[in-house]
PDB file of N, CA and C in Angstrom:
ATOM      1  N   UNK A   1      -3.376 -23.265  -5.853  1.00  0.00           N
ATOM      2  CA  UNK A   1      -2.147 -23.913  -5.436  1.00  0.00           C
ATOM      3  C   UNK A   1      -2.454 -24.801  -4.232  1.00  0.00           C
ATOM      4  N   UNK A   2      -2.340 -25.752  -4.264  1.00  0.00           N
ATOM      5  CA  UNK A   2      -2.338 -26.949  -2.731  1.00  0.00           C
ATOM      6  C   UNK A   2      -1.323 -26.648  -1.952  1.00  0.00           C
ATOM      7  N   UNK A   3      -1.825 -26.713  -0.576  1.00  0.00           N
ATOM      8  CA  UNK A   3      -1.108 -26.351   0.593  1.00  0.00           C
ATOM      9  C   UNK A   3      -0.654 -27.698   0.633  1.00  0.00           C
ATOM     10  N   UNK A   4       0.775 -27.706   0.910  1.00  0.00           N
ATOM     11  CA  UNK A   4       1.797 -29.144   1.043  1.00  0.00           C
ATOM     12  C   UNK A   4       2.348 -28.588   2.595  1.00  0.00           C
ATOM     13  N   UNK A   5       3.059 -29.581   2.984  1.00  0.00           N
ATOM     14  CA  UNK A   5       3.930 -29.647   4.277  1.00  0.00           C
ATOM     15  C   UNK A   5       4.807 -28.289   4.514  1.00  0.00           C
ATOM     16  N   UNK A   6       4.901 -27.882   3.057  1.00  0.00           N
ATOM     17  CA  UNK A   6       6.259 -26.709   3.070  1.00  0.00           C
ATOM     18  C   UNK A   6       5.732 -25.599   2.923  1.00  0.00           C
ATOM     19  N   UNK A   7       4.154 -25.310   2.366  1.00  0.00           N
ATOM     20  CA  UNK A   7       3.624 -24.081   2.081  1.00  0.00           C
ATOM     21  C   UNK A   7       3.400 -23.671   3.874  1.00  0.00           C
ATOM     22  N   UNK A   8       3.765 -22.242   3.860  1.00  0.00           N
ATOM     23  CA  UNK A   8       3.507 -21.450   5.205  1.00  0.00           C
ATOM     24  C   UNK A   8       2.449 -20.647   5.090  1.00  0.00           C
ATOM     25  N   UNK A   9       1.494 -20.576   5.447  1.00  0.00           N
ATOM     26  CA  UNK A   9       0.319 -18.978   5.685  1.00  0.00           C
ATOM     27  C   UNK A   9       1.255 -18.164   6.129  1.00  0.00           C
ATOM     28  N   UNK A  10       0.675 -17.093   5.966  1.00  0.00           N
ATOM     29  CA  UNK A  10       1.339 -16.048   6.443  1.00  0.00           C
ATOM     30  C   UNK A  10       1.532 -15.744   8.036  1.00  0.00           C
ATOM     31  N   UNK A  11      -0.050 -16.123   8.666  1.00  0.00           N
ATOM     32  CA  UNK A  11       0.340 -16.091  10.134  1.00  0.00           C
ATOM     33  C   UNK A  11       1.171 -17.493  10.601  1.00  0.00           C
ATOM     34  N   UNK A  12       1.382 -18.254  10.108  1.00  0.00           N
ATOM     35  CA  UNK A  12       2.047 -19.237  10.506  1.00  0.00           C
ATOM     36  C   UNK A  12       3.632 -18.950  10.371  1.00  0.00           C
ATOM     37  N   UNK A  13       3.976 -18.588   9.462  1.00  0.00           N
ATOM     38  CA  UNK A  13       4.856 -18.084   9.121  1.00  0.00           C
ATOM     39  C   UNK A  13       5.837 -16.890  10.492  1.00  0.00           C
ATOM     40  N   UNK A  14       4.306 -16.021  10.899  1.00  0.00           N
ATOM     41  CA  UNK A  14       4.744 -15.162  11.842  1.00  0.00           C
ATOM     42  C   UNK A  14       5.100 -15.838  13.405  1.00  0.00           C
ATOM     43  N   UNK A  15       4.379 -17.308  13.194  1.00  0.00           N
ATOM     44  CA  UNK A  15       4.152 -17.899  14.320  1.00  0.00           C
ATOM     45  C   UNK A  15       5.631 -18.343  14.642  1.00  0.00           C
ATOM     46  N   UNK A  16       6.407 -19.186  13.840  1.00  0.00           N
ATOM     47  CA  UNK A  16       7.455 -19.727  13.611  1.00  0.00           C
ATOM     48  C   UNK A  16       8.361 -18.762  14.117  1.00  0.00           C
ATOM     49  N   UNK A  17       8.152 -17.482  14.378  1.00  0.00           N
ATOM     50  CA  UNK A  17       9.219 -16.283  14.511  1.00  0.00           C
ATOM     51  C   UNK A  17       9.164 -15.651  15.574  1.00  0.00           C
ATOM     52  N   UNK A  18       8.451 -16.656  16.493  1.00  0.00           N
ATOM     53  CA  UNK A  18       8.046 -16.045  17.939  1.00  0.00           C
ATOM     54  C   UNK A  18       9.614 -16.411  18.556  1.00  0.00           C
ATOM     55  N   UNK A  19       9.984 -15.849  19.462  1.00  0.00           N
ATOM     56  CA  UNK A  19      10.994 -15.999  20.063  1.00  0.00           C
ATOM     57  C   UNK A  19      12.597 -15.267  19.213  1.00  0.00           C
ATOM     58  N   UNK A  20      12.402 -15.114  18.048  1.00  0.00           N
ATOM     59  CA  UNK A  20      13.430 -14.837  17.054  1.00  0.00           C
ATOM     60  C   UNK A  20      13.370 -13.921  17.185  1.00  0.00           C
ATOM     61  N   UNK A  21      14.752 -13.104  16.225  1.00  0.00           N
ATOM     62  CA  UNK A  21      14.963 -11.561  15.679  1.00  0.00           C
ATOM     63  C   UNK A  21      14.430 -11.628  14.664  1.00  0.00           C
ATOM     64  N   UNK A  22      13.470 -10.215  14.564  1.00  0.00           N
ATOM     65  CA  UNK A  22      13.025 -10.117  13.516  1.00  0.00           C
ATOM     66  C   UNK A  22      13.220  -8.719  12.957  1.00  0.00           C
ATOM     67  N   UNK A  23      13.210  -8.207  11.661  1.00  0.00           N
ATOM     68  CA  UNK A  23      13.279  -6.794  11.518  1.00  0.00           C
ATOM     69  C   UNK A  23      12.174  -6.369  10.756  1.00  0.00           C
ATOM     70  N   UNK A  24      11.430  -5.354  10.934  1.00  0.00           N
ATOM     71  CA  UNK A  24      10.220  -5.240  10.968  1.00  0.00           C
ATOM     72  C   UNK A  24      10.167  -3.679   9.916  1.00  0.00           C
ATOM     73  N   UNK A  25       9.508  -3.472   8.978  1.00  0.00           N
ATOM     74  CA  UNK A  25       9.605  -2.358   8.338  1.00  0.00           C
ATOM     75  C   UNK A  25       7.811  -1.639   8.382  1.00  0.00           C
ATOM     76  N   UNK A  26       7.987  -0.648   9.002  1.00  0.00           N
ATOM     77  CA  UNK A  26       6.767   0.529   8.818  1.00  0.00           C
ATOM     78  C   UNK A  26       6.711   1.064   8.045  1.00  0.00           C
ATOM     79  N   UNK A  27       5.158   1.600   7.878  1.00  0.00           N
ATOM     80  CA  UNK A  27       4.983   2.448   6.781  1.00  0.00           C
ATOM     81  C   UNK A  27       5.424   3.806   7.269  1.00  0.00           C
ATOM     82  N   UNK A  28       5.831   4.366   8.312  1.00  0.00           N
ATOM     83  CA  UNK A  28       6.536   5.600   8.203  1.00  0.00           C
ATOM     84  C   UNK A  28       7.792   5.266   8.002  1.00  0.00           C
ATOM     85  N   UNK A  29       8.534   6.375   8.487  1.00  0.00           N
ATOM     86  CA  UNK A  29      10.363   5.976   8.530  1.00  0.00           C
ATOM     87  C   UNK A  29      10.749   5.167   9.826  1.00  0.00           C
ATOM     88  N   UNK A  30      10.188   4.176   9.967  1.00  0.00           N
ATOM     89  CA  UNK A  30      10.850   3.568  10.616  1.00  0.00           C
ATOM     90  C   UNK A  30      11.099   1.889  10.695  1.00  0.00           C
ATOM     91  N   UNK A  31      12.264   2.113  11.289  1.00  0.00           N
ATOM     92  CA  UNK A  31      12.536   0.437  11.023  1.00  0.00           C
ATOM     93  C   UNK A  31      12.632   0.057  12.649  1.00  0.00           C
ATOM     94  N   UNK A  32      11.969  -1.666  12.910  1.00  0.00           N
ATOM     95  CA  UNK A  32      12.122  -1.842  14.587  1.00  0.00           C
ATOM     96  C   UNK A  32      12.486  -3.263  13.856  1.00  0.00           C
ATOM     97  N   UNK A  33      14.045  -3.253  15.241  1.00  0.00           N
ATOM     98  CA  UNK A  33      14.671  -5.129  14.755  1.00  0.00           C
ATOM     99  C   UNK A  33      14.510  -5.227  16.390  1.00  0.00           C
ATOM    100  N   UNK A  34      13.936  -6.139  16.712  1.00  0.00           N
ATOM    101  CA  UNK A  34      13.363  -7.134  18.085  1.00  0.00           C
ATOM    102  C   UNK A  34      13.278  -8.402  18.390  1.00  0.00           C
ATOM    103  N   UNK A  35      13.542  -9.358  19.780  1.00  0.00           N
ATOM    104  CA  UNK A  35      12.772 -10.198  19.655  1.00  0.00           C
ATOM    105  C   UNK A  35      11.174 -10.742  19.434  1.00  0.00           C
ATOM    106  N   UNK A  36      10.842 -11.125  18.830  1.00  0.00           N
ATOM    107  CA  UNK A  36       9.154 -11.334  18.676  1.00  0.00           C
ATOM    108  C   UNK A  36       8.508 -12.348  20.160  1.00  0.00           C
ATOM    109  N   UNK A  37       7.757 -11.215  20.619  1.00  0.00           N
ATOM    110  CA  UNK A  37       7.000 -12.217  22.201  1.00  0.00           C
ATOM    111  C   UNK A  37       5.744 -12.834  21.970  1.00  0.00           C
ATOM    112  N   UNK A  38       4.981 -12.057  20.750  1.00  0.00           N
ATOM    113  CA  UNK A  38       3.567 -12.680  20.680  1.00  0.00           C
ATOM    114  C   UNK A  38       2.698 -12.044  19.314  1.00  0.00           C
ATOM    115  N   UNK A  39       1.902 -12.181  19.057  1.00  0.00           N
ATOM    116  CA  UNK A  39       1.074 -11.388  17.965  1.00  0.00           C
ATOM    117  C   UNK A  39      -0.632 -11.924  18.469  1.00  0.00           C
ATOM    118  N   UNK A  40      -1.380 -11.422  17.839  1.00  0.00           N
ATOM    119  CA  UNK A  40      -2.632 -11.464  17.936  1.00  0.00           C
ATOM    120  C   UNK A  40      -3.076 -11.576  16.437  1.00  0.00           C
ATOM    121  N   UNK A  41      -4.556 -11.806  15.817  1.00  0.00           N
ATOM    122  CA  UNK A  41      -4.839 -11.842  14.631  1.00  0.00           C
ATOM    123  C   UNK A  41      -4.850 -10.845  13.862  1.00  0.00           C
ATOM    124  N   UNK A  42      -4.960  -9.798  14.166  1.00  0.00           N
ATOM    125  CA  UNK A  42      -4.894  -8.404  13.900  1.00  0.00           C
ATOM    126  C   UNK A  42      -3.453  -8.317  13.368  1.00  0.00           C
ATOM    127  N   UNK A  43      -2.237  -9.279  13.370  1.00  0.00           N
ATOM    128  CA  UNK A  43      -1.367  -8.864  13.887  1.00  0.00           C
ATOM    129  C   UNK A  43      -0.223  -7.584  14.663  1.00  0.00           C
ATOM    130  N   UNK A  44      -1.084  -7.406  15.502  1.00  0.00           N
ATOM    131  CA  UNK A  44      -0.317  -6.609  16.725  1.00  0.00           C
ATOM    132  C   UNK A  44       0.986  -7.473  17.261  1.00  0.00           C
ATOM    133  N   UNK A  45       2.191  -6.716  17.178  1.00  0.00           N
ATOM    134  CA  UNK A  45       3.251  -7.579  17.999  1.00  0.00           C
ATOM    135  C   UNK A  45       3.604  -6.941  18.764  1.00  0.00           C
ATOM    136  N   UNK A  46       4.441  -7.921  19.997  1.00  0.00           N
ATOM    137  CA  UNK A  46       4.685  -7.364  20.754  1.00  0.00           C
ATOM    138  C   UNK A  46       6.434  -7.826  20.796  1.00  0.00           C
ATOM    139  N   UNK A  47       6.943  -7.200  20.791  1.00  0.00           N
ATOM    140  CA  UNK A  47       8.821  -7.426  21.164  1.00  0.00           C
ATOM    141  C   UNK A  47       9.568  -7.249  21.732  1.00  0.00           C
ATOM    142  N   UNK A  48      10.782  -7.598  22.263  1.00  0.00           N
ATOM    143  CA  UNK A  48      11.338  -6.979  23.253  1.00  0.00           C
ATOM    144  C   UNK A  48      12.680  -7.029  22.899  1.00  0.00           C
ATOM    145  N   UNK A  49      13.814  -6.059  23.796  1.00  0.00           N
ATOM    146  CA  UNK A  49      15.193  -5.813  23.179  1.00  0.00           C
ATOM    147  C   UNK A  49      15.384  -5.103  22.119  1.00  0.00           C
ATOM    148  N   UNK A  50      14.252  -4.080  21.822  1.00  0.00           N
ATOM    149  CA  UNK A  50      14.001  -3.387  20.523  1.00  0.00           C
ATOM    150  C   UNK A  50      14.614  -2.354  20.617  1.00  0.00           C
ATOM    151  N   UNK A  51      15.345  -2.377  19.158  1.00  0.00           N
ATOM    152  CA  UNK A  51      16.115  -0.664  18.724  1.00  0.00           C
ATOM    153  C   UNK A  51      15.123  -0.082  17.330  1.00  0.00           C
ATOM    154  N   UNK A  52      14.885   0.860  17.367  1.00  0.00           N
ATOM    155  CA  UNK A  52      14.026   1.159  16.291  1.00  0.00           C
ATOM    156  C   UNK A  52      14.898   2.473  16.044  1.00  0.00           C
ATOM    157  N   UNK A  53      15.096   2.350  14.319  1.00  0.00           N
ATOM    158  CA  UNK A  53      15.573   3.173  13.414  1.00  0.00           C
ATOM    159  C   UNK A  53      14.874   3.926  13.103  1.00  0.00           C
ATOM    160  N   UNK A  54      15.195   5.393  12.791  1.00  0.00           N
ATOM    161  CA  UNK A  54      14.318   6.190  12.563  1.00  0.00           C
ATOM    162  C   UNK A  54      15.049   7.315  11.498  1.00  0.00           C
ATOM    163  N   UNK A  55      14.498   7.250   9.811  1.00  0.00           N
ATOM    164  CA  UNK A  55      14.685   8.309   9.159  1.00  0.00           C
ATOM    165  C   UNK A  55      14.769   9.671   9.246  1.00  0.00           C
ATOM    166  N   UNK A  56      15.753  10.701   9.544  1.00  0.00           N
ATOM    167  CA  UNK A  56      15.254  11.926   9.726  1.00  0.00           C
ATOM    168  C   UNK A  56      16.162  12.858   8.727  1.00  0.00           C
ATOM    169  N   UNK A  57      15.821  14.073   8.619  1.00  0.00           N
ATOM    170  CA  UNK A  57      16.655  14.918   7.665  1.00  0.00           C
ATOM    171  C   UNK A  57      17.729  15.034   8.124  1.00  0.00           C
ATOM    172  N   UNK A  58      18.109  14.926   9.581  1.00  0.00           N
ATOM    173  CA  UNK A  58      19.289  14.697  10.215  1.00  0.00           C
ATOM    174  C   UNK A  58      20.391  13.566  10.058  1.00  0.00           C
ATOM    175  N   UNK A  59      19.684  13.066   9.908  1.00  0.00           N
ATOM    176  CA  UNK A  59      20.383  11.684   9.655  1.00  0.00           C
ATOM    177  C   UNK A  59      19.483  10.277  10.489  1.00  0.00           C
ATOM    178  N   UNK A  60      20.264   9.442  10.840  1.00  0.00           N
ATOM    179  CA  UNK A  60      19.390   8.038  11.254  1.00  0.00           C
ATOM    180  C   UNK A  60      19.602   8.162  13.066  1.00  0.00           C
ATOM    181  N   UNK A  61      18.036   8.268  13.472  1.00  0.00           N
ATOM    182  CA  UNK A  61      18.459   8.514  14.899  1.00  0.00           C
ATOM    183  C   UNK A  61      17.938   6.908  15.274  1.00  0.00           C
ATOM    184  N   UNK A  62      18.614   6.355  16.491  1.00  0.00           N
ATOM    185  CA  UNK A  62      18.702   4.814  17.075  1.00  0.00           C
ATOM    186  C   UNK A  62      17.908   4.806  18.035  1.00  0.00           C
ATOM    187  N   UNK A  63      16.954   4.397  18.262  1.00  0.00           N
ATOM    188  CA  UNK A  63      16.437   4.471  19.791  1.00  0.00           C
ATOM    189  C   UNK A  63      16.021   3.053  20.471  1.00  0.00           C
ATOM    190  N   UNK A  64      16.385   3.012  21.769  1.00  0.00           N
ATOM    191  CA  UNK A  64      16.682   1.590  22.222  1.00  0.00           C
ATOM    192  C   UNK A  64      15.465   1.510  23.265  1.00  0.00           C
ATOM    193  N   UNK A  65      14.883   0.180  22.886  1.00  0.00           N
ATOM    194  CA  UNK A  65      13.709   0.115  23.926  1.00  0.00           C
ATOM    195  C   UNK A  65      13.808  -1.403  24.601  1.00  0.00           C
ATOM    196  N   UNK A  66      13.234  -1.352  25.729  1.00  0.00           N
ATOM    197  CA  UNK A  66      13.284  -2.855  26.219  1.00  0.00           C
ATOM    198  C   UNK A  66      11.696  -3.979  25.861  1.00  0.00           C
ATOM    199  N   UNK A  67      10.821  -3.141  25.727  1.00  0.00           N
ATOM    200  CA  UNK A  67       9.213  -3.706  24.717  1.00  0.00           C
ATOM    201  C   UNK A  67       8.870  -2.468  24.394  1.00  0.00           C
ATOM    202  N   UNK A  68       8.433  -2.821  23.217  1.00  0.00           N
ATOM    203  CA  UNK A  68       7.452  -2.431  22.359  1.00  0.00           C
ATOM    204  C   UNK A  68       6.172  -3.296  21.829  1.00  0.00           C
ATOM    205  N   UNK A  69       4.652  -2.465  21.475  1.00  0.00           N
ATOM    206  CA  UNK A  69       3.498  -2.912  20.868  1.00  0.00           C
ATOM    207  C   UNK A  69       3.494  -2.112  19.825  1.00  0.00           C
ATOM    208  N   UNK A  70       3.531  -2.884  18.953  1.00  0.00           N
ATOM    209  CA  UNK A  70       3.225  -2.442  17.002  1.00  0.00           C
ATOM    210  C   UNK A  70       1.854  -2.692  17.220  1.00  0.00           C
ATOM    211  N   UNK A  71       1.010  -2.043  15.959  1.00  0.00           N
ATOM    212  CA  UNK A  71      -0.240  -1.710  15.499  1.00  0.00           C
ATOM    213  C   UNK A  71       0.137  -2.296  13.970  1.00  0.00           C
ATOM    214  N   UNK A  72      -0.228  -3.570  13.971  1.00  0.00           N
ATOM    215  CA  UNK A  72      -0.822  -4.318  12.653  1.00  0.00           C
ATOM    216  C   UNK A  72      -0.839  -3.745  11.302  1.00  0.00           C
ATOM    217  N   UNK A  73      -1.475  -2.484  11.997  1.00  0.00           N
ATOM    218  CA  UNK A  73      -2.053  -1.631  10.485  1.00  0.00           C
ATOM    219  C   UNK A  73      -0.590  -0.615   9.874  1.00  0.00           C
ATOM    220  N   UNK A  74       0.074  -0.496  10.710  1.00  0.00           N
ATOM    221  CA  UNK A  74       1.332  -0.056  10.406  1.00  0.00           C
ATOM    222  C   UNK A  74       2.454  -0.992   9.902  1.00  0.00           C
ATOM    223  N   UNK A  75       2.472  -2.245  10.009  1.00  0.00           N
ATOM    224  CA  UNK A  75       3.566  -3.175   9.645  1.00  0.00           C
ATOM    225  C   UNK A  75       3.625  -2.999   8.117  1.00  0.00           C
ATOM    226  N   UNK A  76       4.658  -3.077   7.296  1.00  0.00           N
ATOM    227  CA  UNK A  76       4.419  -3.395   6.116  1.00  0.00           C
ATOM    228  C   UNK A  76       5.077  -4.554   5.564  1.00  0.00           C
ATOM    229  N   UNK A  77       6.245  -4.583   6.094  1.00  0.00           N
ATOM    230  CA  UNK A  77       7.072  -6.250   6.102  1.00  0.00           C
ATOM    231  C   UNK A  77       7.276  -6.367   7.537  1.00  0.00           C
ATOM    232  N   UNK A  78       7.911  -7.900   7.163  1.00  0.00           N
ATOM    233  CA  UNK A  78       8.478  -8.639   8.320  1.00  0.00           C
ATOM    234  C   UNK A  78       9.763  -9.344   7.541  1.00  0.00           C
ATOM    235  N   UNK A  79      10.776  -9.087   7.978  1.00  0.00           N
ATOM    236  CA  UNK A  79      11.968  -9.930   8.074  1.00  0.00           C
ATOM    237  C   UNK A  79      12.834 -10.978   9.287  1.00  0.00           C
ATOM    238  N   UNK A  80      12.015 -12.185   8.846  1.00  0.00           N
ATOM    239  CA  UNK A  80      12.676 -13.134  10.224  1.00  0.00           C
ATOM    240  C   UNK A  80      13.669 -13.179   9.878  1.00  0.00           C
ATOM    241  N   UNK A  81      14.758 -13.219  11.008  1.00  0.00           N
ATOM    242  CA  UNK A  81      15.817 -13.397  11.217  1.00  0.00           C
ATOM    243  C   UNK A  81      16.547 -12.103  11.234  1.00  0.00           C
ATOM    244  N   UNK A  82      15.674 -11.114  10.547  1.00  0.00           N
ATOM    245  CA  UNK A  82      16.807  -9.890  10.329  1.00  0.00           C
ATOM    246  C   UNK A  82      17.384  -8.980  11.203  1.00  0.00           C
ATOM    247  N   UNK A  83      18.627  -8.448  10.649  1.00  0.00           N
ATOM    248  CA  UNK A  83      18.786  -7.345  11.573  1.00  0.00           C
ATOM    249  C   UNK A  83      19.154  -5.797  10.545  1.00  0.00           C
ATOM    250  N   UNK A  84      18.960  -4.993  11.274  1.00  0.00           N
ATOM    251  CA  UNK A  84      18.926  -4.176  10.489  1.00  0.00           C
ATOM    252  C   UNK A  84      20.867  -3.759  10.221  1.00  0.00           C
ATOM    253  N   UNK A  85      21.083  -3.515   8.469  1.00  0.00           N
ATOM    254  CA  UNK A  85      22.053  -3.558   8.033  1.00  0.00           C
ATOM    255  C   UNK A  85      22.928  -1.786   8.487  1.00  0.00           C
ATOM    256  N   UNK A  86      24.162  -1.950   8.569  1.00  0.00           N
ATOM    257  CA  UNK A  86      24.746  -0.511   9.012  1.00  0.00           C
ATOM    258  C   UNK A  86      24.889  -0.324   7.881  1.00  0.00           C
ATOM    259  N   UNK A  87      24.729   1.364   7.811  1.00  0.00           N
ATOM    260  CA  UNK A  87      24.721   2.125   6.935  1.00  0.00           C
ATOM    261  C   UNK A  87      25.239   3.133   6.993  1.00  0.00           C
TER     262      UNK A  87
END
């Protein structure tokens, strides 16, 4: 496929989303919606204004952070713009 004006890489893609909300899905139970401050190639991010959702047998516990650093190897999506939906 030829890369045109409109095709995004993927880190480019992440690049574009610096400063934005993004909602971010882990491979455990958890979900983190943040602003995006930076990434590295690895992609490690870093965010801030973060609430991260968390699956439990209890129900959905909320926890509110002012930064957070993700580990790359844990991301499994990225949703720019998102926020996480009430449930």
């Amino acid at each position: 496929m030829p890369i045109t004006s409109s095709t995004l890489l993927p880190l480019e893609l992440v690049d574009k989303c610096i400063g934005s909300r993004i909602h971010i899905i882990m491979k455990n139970d958890k979900e983190i919606v943040g602003t995006l401050l930076g990434f590295d190639d690895f992609v490690n991010m870093l965010l801030e204004d973060v609430t991260e959702y968390e699956t439990t047998p209890e129900g959905r516990r909320v926890t509110k952070l002012d930064q957070i650093l993700l580990n790359g190897n844990n991301i499994t999506m990225l949703v720019p713009g998102g926020e996480m939906p009430d449930a």
